[in-house]
PDB file of N, CA and C in Angstrom:
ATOM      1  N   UNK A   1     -10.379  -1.952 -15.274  1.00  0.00           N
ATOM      2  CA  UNK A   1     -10.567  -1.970 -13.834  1.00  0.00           C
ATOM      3  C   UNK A   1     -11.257  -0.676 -13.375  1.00  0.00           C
ATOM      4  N   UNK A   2     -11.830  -0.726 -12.275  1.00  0.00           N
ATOM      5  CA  UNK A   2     -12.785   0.491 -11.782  1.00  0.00           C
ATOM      6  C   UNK A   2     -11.814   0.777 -11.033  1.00  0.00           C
ATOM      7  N   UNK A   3     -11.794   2.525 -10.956  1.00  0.00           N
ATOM      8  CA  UNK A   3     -11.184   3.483 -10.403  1.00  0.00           C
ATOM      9  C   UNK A   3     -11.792   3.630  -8.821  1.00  0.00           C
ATOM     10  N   UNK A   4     -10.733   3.615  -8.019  1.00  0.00           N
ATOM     11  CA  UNK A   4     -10.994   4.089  -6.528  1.00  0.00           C
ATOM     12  C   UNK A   4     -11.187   5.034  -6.238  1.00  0.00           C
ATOM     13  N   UNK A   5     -12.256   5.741  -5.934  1.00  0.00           N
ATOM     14  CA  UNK A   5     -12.674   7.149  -5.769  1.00  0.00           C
ATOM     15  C   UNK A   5     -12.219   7.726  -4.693  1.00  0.00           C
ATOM     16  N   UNK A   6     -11.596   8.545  -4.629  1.00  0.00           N
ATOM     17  CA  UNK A   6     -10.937   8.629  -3.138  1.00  0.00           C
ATOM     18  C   UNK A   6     -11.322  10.487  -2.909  1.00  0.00           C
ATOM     19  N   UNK A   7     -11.741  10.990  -2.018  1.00  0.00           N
ATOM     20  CA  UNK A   7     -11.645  12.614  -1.373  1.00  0.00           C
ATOM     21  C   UNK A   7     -10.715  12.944  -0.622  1.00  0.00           C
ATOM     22  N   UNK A   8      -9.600  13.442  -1.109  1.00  0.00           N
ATOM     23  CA  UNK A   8      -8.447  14.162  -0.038  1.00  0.00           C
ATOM     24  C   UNK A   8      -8.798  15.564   0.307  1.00  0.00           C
ATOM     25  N   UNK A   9      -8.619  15.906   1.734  1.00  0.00           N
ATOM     26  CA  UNK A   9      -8.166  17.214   1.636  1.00  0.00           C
ATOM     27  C   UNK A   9      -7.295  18.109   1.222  1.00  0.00           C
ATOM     28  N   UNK A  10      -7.980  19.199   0.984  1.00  0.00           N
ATOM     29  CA  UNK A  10      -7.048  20.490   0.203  1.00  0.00           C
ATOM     30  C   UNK A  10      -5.961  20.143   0.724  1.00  0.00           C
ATOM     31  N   UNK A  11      -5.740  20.318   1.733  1.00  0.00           N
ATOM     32  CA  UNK A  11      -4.459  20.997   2.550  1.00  0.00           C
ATOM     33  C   UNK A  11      -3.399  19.921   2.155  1.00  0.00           C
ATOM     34  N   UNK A  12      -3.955  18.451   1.956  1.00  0.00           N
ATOM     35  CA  UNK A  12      -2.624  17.901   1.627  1.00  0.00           C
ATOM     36  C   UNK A  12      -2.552  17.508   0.278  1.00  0.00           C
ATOM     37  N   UNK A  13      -2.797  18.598  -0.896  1.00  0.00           N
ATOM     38  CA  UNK A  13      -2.754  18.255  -2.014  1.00  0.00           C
ATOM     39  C   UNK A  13      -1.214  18.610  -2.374  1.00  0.00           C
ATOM     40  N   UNK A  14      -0.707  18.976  -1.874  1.00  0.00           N
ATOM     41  CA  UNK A  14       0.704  19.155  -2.403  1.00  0.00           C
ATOM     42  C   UNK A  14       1.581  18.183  -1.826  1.00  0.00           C
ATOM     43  N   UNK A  15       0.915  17.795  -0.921  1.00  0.00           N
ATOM     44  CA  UNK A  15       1.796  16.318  -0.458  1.00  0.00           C
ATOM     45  C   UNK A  15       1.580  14.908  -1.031  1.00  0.00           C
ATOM     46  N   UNK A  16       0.381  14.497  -1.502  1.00  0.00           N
ATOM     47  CA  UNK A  16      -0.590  13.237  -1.742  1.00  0.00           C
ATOM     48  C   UNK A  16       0.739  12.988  -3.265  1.00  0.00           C
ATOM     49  N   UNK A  17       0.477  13.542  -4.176  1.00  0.00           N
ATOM     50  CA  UNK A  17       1.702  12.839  -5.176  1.00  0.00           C
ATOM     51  C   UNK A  17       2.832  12.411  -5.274  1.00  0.00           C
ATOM     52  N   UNK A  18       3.805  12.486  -4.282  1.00  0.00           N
ATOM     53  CA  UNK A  18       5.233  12.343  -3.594  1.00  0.00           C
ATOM     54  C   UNK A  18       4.945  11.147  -2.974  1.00  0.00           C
ATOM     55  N   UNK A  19       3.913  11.449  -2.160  1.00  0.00           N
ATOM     56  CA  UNK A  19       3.770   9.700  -0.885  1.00  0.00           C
ATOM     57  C   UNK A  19       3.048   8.900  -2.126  1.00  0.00           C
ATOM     58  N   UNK A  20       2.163   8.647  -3.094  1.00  0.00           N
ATOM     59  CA  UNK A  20       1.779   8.147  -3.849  1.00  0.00           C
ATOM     60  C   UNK A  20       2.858   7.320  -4.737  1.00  0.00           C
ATOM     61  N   UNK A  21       4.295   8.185  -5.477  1.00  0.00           N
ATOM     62  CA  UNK A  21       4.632   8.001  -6.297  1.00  0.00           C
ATOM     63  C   UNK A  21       6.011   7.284  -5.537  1.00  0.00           C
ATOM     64  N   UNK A  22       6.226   7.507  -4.338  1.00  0.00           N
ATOM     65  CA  UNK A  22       6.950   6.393  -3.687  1.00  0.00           C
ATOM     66  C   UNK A  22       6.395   5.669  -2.851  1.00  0.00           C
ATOM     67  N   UNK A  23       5.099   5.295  -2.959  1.00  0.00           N
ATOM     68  CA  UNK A  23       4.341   4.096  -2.988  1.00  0.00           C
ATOM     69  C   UNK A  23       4.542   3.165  -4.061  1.00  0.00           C
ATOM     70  N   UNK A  24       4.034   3.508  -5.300  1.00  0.00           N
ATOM     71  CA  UNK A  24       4.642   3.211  -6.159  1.00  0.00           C
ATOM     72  C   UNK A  24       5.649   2.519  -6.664  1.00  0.00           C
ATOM     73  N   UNK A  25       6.969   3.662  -6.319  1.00  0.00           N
ATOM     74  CA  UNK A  25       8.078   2.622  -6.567  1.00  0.00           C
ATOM     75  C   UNK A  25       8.587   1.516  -5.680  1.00  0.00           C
ATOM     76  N   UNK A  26       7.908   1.696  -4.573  1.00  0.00           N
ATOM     77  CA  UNK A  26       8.576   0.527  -3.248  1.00  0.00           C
ATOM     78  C   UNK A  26       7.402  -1.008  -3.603  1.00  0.00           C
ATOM     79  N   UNK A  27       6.739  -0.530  -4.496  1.00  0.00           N
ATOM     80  CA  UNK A  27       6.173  -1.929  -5.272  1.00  0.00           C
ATOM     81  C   UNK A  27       6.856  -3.005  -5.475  1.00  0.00           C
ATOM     82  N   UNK A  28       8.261  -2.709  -6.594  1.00  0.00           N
ATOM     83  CA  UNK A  28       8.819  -4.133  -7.016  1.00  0.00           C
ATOM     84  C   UNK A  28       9.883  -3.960  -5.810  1.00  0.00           C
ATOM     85  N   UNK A  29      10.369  -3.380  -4.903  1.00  0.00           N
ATOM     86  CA  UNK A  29      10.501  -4.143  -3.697  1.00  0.00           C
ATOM     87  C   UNK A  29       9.479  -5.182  -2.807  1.00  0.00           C
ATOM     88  N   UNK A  30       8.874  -4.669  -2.671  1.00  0.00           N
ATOM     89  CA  UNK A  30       7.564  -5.784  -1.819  1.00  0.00           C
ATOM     90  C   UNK A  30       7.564  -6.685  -2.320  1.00  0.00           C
ATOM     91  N   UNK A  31       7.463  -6.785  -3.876  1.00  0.00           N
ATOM     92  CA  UNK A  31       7.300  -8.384  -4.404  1.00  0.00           C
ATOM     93  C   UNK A  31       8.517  -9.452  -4.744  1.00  0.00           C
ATOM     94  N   UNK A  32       9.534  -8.418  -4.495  1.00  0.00           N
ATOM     95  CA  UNK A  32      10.798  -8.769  -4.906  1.00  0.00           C
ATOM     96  C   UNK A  32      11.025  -9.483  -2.997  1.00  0.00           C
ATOM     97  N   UNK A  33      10.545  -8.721  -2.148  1.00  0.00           N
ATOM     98  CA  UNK A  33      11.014  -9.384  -0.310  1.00  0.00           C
ATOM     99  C   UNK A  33      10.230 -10.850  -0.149  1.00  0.00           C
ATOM    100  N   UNK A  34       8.821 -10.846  -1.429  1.00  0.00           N
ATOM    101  CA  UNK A  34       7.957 -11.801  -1.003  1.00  0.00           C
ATOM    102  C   UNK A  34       8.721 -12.698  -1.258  1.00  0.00           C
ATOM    103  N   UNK A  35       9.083 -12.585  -2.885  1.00  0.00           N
ATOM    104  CA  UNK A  35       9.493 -13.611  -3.698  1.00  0.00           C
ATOM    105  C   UNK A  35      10.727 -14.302  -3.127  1.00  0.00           C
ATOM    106  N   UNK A  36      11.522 -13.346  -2.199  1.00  0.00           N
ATOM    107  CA  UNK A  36      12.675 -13.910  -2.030  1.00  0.00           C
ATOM    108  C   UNK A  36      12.013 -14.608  -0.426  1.00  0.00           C
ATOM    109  N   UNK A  37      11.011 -14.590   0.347  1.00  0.00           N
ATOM    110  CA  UNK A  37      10.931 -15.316   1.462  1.00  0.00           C
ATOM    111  C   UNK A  37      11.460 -14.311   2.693  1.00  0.00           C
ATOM    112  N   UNK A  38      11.411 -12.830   2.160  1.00  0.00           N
ATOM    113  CA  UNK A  38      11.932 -12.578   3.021  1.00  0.00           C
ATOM    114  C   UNK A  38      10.827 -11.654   4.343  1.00  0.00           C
ATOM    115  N   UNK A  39      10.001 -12.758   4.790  1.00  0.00           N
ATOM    116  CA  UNK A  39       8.854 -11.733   5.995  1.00  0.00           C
ATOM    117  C   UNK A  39       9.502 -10.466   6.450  1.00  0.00           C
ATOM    118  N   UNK A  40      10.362 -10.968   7.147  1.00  0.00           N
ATOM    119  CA  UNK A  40      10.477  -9.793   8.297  1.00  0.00           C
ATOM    120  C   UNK A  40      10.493  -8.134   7.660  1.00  0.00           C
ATOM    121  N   UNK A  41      11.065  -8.462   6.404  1.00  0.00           N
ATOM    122  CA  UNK A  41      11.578  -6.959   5.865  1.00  0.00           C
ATOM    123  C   UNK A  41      10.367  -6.600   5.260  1.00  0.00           C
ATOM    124  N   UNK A  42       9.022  -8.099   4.946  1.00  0.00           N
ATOM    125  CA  UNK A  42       8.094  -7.254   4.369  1.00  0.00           C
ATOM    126  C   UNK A  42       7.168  -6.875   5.396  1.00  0.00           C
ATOM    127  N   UNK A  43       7.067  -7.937   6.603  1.00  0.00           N
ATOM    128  CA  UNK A  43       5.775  -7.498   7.312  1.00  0.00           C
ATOM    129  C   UNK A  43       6.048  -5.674   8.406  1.00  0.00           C
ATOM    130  N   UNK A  44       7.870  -5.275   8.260  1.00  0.00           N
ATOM    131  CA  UNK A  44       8.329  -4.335   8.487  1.00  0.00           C
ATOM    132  C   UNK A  44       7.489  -3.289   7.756  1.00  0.00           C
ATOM    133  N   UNK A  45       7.564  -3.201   6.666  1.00  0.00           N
ATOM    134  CA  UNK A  45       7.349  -2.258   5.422  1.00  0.00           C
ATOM    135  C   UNK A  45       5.695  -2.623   5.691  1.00  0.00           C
ATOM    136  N   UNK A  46       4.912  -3.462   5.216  1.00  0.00           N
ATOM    137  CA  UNK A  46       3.639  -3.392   5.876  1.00  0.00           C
ATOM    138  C   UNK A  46       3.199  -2.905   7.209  1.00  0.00           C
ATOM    139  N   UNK A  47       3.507  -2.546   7.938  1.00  0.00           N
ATOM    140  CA  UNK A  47       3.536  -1.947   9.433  1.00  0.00           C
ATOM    141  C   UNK A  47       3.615  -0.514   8.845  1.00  0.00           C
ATOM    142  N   UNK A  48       4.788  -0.326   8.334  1.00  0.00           N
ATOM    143  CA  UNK A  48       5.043   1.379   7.839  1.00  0.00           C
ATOM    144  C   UNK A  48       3.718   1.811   6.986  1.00  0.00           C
ATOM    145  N   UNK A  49       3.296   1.059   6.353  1.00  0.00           N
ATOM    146  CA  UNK A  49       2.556   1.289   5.290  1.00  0.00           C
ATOM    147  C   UNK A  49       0.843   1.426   6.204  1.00  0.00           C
ATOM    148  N   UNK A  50       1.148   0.980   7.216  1.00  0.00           N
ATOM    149  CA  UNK A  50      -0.371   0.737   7.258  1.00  0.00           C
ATOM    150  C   UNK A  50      -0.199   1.955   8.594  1.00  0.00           C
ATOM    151  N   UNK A  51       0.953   2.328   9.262  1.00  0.00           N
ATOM    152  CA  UNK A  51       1.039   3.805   9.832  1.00  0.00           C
ATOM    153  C   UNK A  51       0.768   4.861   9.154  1.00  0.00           C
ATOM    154  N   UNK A  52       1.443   4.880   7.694  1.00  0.00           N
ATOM    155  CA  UNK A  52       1.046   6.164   7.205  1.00  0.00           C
ATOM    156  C   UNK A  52       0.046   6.419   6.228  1.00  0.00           C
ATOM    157  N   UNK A  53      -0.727   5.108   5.750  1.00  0.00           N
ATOM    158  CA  UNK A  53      -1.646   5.784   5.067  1.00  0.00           C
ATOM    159  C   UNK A  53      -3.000   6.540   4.852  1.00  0.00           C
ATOM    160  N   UNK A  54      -3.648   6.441   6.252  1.00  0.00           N
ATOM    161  CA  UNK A  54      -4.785   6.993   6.850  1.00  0.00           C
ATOM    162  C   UNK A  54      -4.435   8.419   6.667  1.00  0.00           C
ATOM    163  N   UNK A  55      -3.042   8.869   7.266  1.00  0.00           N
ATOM    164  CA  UNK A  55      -2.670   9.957   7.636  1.00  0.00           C
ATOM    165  C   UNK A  55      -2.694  10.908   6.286  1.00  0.00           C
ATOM    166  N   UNK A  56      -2.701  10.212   5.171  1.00  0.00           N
ATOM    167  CA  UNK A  56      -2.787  11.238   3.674  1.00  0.00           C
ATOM    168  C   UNK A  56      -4.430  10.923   3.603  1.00  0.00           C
ATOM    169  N   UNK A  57      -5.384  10.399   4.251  1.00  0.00           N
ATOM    170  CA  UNK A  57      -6.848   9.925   3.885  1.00  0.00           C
ATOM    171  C   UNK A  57      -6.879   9.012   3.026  1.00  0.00           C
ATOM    172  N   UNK A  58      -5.606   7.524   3.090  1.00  0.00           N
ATOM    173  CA  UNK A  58      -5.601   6.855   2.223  1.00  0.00           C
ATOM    174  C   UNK A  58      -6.379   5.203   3.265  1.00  0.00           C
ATOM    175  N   UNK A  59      -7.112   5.277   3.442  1.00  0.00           N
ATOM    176  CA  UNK A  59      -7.479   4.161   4.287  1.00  0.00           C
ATOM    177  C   UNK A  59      -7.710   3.065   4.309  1.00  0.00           C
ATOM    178  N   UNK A  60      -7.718   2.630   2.795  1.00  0.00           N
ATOM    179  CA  UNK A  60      -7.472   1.485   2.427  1.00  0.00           C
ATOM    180  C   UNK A  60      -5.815   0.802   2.265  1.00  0.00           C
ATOM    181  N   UNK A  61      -5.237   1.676   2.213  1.00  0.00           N
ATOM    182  CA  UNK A  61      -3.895   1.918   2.443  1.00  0.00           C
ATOM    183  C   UNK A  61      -3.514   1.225   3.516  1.00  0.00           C
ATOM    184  N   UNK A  62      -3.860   1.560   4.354  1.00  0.00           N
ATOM    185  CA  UNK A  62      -3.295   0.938   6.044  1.00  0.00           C
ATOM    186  C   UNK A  62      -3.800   0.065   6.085  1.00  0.00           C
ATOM    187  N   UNK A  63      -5.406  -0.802   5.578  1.00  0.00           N
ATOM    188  CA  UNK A  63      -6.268  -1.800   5.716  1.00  0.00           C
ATOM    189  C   UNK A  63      -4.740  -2.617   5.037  1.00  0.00           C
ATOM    190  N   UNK A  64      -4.416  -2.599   3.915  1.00  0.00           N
ATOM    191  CA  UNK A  64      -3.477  -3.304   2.955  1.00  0.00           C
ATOM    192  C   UNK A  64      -2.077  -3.504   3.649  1.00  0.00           C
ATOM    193  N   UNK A  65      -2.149  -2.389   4.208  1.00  0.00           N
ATOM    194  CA  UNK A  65      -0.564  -2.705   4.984  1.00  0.00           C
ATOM    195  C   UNK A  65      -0.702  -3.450   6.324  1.00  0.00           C
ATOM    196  N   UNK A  66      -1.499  -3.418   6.821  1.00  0.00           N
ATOM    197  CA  UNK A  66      -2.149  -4.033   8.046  1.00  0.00           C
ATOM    198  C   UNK A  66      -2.326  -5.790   7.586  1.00  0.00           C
ATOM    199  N   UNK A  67      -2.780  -5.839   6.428  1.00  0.00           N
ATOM    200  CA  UNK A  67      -2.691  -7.507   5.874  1.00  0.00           C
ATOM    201  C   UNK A  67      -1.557  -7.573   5.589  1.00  0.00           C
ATOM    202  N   UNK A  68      -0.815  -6.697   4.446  1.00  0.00           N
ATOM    203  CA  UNK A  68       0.624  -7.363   4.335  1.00  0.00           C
ATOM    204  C   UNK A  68       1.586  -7.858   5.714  1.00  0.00           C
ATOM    205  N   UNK A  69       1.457  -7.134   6.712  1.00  0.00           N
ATOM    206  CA  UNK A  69       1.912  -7.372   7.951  1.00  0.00           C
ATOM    207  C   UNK A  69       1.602  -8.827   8.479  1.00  0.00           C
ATOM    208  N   UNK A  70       0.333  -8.862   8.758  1.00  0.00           N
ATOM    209  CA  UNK A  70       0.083 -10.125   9.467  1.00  0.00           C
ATOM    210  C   UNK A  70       0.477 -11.055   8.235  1.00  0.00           C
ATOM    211  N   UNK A  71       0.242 -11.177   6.758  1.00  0.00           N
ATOM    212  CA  UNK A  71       0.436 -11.999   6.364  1.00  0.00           C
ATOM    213  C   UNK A  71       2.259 -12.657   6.141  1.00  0.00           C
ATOM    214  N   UNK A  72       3.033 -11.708   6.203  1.00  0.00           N
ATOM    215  CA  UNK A  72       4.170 -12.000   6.122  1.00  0.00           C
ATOM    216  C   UNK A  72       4.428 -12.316   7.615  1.00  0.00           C
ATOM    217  N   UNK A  73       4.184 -12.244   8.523  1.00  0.00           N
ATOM    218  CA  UNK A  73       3.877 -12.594   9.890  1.00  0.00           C
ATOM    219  C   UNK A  73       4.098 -14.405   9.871  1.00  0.00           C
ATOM    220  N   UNK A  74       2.331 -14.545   9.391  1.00  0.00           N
ATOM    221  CA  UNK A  74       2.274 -16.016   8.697  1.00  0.00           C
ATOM    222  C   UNK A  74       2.667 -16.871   7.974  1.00  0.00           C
ATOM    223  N   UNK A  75       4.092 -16.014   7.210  1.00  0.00           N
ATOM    224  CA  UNK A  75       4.517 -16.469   5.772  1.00  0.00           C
ATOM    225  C   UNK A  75       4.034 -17.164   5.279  1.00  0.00           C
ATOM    226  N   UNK A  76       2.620 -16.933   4.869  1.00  0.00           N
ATOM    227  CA  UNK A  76       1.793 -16.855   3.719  1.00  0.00           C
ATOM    228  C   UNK A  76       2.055 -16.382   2.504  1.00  0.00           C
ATOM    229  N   UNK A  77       2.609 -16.871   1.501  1.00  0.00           N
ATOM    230  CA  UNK A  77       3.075 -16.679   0.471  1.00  0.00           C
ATOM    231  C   UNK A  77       2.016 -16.735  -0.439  1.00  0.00           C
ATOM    232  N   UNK A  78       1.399 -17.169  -0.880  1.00  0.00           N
ATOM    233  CA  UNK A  78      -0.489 -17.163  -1.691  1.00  0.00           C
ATOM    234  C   UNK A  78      -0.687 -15.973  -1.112  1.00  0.00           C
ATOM    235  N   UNK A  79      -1.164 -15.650  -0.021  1.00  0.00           N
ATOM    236  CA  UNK A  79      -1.553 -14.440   0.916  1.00  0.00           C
ATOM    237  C   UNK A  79      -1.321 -13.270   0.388  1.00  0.00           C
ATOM    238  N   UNK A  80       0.112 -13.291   0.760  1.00  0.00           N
ATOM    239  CA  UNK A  80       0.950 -12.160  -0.129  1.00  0.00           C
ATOM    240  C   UNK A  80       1.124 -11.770  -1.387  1.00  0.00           C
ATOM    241  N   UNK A  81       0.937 -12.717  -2.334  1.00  0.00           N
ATOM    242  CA  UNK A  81       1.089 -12.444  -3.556  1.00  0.00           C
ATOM    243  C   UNK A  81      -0.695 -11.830  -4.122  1.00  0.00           C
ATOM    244  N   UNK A  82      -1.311 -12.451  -3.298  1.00  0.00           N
ATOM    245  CA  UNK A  82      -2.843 -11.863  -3.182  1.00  0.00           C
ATOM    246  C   UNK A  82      -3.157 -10.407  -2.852  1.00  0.00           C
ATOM    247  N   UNK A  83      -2.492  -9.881  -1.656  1.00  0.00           N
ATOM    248  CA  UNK A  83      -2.261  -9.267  -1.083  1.00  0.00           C
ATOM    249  C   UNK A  83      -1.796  -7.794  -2.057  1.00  0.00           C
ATOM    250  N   UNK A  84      -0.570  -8.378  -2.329  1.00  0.00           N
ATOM    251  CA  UNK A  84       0.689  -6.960  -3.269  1.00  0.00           C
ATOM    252  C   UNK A  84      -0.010  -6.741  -4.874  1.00  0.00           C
ATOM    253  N   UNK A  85      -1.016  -7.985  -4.981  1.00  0.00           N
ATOM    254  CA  UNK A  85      -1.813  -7.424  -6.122  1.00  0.00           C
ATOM    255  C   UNK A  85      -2.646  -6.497  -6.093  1.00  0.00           C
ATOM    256  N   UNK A  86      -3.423  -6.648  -4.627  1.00  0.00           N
ATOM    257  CA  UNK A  86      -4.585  -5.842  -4.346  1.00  0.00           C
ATOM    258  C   UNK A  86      -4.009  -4.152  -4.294  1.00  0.00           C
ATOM    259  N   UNK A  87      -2.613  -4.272  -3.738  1.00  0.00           N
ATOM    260  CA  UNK A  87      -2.117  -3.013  -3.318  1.00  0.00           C
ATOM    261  C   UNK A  87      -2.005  -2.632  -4.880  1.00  0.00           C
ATOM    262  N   UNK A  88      -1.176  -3.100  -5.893  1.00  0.00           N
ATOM    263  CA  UNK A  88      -0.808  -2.574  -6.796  1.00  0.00           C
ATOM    264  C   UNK A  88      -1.987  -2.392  -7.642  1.00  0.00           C
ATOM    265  N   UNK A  89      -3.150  -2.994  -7.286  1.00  0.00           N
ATOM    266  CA  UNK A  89      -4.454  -2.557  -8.558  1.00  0.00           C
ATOM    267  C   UNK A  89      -4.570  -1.132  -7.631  1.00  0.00           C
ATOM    268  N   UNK A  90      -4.632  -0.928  -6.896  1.00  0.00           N
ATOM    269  CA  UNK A  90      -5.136   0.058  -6.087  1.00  0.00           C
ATOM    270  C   UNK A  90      -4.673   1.303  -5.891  1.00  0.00           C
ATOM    271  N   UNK A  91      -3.290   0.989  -5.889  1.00  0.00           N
ATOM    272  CA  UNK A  91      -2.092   2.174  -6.813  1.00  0.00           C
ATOM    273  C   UNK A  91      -2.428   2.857  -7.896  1.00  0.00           C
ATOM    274  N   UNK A  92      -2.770   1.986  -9.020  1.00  0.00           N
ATOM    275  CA  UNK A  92      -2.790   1.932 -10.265  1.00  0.00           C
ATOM    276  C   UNK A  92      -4.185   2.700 -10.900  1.00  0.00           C
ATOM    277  N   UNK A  93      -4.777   2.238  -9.701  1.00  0.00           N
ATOM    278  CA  UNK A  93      -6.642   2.997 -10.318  1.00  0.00           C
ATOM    279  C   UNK A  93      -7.396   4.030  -8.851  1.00  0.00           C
ATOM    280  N   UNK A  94      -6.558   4.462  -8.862  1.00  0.00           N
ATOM    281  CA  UNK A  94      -6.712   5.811  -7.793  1.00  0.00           C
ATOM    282  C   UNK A  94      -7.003   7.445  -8.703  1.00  0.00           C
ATOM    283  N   UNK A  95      -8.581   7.207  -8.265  1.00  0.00           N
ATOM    284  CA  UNK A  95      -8.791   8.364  -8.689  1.00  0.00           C
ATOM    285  C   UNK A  95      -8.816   9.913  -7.744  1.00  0.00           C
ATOM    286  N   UNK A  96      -8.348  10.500  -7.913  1.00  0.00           N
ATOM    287  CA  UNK A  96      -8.346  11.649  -6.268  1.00  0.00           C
ATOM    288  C   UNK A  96      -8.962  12.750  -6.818  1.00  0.00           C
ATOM    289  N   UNK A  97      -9.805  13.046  -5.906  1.00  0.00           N
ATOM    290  CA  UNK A  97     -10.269  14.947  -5.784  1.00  0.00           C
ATOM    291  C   UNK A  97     -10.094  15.251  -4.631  1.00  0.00           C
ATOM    292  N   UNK A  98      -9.896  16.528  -4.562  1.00  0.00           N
ATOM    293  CA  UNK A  98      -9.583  17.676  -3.358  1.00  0.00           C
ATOM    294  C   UNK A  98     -10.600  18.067  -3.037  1.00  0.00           C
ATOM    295  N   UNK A  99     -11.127  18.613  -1.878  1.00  0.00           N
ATOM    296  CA  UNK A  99     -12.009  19.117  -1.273  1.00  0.00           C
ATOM    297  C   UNK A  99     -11.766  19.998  -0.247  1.00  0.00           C
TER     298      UNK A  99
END
């Protein structure tokens, strides 16, 4: 898979691995709220997700949490499982430099 090239600023390089790595783990929750049918708690957590990820210069981040939202909204289940893949390739192949 191709790596997401991403430019953070300096200033929040000591923060970007912490919000990353509990990104991360709140993964097999998300798929675990889909699987169980449960919207509200995911399109919750999509809302959160799509508040804070601009704010580290993650902007695809919020694009993703912004769909998980409406789609658990829709309980769209295809959607979602579409959806928590895109997030987790995207997790997974994040390349970062500082600037």
């Amino acid at each position: 898979m191709p790596a997401y090239k991403i430019s953070i600023d300096r200033d929040l390089e000591d923060l970007v691995p912490a919000y990353l790595e509990n990104r991360r783990k709140e993964l097999p929750e998300f798929f675990a709220l889909a699987g169980a049918g449960n919207f509200d708690q995911l399109s919750k957590a999509g809302h959160k997700l799509a508040g804070s990820g601009g704010g580290y210069g993650f902007d695809r981040l919020s694009e993703l949490g912004r769909r998980l939202e409406e789609l658990a909204l829709a309980e769209d289940r295809q959607g979602l499982e579409d959806c928590l893949a895109a997030l987790k390739d995207y997790l997974e192949n994040l390349e970062i430099t500082y600037s």
